[in-house]
Protein backbone atom coordinates (compact mmCIF):
# COMPACT_ATOMS: atom_id res chain seq x y z
CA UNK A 1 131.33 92.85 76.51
CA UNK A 2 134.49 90.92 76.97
CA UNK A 3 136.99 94.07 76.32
CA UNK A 4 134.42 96.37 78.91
CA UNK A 5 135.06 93.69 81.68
CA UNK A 6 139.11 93.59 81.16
CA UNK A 7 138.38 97.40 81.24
CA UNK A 8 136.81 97.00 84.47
CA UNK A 9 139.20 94.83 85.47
CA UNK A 10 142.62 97.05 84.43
CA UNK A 11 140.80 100.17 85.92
CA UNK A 12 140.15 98.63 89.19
CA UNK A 13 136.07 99.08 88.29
CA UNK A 14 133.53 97.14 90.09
CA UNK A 15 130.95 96.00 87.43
CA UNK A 16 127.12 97.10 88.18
CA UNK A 17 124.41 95.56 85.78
CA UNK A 18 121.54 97.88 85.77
CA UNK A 19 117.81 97.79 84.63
CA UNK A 20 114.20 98.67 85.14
CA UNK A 21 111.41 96.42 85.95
CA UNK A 22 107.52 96.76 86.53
CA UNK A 23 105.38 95.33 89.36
CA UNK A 24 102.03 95.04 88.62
CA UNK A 25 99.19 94.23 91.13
CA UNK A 26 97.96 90.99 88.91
CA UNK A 27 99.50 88.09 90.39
CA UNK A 28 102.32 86.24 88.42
CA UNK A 29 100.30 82.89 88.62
CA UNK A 30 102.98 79.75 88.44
CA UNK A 31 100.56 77.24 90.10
CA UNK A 32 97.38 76.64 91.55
CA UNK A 33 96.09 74.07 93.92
CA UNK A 34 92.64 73.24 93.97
CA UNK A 35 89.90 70.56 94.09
CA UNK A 36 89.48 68.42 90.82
CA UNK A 37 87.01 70.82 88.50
CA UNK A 38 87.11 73.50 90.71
CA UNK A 39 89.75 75.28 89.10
CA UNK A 40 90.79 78.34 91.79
CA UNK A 41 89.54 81.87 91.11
CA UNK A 42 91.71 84.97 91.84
CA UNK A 43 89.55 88.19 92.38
CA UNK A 44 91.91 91.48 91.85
CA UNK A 45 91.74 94.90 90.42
CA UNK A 46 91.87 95.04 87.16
CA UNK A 47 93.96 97.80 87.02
CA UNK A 48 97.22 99.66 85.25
CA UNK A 49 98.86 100.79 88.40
CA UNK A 50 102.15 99.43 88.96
CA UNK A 51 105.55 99.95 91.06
CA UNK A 52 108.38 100.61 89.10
CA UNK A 53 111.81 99.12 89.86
CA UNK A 54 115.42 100.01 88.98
CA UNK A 55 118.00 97.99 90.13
CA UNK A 56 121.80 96.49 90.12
CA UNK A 57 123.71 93.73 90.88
CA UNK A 58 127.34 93.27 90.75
CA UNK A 59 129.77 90.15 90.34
CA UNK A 60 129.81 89.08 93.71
CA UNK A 61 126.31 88.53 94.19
CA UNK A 62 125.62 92.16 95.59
CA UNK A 63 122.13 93.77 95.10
CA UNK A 64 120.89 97.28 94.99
CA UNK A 65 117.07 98.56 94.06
CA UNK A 66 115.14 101.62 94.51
CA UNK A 67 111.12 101.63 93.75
CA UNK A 68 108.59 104.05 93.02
CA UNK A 69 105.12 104.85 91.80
CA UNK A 70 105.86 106.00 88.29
CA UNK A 71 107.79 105.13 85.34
CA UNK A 72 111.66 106.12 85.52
CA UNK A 73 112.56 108.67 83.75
CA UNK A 74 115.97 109.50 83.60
CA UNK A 75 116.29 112.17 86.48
CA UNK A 76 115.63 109.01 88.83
CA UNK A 77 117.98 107.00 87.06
CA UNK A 78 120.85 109.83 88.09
CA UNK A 79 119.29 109.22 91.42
CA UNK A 80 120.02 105.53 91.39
CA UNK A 81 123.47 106.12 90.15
CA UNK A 82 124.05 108.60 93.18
CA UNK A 83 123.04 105.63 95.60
CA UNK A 84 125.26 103.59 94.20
CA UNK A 85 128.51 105.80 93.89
CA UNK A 86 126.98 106.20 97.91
CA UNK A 87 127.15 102.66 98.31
CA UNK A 88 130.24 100.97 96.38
CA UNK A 89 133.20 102.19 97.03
CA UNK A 90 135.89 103.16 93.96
CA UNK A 91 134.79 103.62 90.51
CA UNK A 92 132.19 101.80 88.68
CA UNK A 93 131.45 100.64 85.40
CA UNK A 94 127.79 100.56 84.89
CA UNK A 95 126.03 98.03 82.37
CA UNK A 96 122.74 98.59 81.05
CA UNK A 97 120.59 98.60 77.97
CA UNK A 98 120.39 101.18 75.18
CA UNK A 99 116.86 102.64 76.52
CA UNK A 100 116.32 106.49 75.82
CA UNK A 101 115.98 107.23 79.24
CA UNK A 102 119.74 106.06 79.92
CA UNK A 103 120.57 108.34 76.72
CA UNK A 104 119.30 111.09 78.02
CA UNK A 105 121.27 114.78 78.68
CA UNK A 106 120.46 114.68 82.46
CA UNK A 107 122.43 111.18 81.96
CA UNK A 108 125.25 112.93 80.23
CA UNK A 109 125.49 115.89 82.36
CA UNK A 110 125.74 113.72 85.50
CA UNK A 111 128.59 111.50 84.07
CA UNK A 112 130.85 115.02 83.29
CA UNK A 113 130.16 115.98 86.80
CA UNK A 114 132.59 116.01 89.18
CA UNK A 115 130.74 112.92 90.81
CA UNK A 116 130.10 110.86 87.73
CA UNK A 117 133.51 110.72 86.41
CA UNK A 118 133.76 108.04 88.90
CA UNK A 119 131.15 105.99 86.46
CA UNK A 120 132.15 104.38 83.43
CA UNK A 121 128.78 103.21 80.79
CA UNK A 122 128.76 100.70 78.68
CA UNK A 123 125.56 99.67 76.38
CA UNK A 124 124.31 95.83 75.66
CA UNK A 125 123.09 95.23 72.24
CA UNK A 126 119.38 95.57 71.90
CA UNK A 127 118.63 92.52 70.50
CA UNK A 128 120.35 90.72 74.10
CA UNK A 129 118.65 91.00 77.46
CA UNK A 130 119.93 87.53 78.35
CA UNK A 131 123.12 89.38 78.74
CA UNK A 132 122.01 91.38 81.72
CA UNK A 133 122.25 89.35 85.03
CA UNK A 134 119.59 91.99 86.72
CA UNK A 135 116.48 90.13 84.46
CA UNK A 136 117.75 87.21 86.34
CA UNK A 137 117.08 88.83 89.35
CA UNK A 138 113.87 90.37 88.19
CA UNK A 139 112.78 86.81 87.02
CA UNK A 140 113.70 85.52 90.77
CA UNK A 141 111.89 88.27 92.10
CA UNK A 142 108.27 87.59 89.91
CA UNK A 143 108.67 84.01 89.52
CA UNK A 144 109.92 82.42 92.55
CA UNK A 145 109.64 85.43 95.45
CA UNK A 146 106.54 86.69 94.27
CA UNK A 147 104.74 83.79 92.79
CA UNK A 148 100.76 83.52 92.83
CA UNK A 149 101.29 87.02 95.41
CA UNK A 150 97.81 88.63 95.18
CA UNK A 151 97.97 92.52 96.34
CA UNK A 152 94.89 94.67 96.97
CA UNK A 153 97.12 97.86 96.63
CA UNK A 154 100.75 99.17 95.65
CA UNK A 155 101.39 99.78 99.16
CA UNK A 156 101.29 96.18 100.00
CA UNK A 157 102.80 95.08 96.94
CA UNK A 158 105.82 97.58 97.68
CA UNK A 159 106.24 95.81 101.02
CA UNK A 160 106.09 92.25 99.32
CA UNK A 161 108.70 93.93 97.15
CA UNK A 162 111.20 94.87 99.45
CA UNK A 163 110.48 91.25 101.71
CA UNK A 164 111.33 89.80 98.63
CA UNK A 165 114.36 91.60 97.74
CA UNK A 166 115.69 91.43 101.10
CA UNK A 167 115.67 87.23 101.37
CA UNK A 168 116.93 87.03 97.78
CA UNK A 169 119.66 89.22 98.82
CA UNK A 170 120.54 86.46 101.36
CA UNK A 171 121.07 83.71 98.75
CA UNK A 172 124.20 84.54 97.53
CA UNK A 173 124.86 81.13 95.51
CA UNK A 174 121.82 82.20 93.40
CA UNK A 175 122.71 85.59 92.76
CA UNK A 176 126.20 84.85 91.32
CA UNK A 177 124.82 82.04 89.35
CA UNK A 178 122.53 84.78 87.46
CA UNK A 179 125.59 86.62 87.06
CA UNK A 180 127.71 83.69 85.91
CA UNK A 181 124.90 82.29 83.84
CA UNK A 182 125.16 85.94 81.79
CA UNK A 183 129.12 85.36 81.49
CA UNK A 184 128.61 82.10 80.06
CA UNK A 185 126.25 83.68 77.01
CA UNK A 186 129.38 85.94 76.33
């Protein structure tokens, strides 16, 4: 990790973190309030359905994410990438985990394009996602912005999403703290 980031540094790279989270409808219960032996009951749909989430955050507390209704395969991944080669200017180095989906040739084919030579990958070890500031995020998102949320449908729960996203993006101390939390683990 250490010689990617004076990499990133000599190239003149601006560092995303990437990686994919799930949202399901089944509420990510941190505490309940209720009467004394009338413990609180939540009534959902039991149910697989989920949004899926990929997203990145950079060293200055900078957050991107893109959502849909089905697991990312790796065609939407190159679509993320273009949004963010969109968004940040200059040439990136990209950080994410060793899943097959970033492996894949549509991944490979994009980075010898003409547009992906602007990206540089680099891989974190399997056996660390503490390494990746995004789970951070992802654990601000389910845990704090999202806590005991109860959705009736994905629709909703997509609009929770973005709410979510959009008043963590505004807490900028927070963000760079996930970020230097993951430098510290280094």
């Amino acid at each position: 990790m250490a010689s990617a980031q004076k990499k990133a540094e000599q190239e003149k790279r601006t560092i995303v973190f990437v990686d994919e989270a799930g949202f399901y409808l089944l509420p990510m219960v941190v505490r309940t309030y209720a009467p004394r032996g009338q413990p609180p009951v939540l009534r959902v749909p039991l149910t697989r359905d989920h949004i899926s989430a990929i997203g990145g955050i950079t060293p200055n507390g900078r957050i991107f994410m893109q959502t849909q209704e089905q697991a990312y395969k790796a065609v939407d991944v190159v679509r993320f990438l273009q949004v963010l080669l969109r968004k940040i200017p200059g040439r990136l180095l990209v950080v994410w985990d060793g899943s097959p989906i970033h492996r894949a040739d549509v991944i490979k084919q994009f980075l010898a394009s003409p547009m992906g030579k602007r990206v540089h990958v680099e891989r974190l070890p399997g056996y660390a996602p503490e390494l990746n500031p995004q789970e951070g995020v992802w654990n601000l998102l389910k845990r704090r912005e999202l806590k005991n949320l109860c959705c009736r449908d994905l629709a909703r729960l997509r609009q929770e999403l973005v709410h979510a996203k959009e008043r963590l993006r505004h807490r900028q101390t927070i963000l760079q703290h996930c970020f230097s939390h993951t430098l510290a683990e280094i």
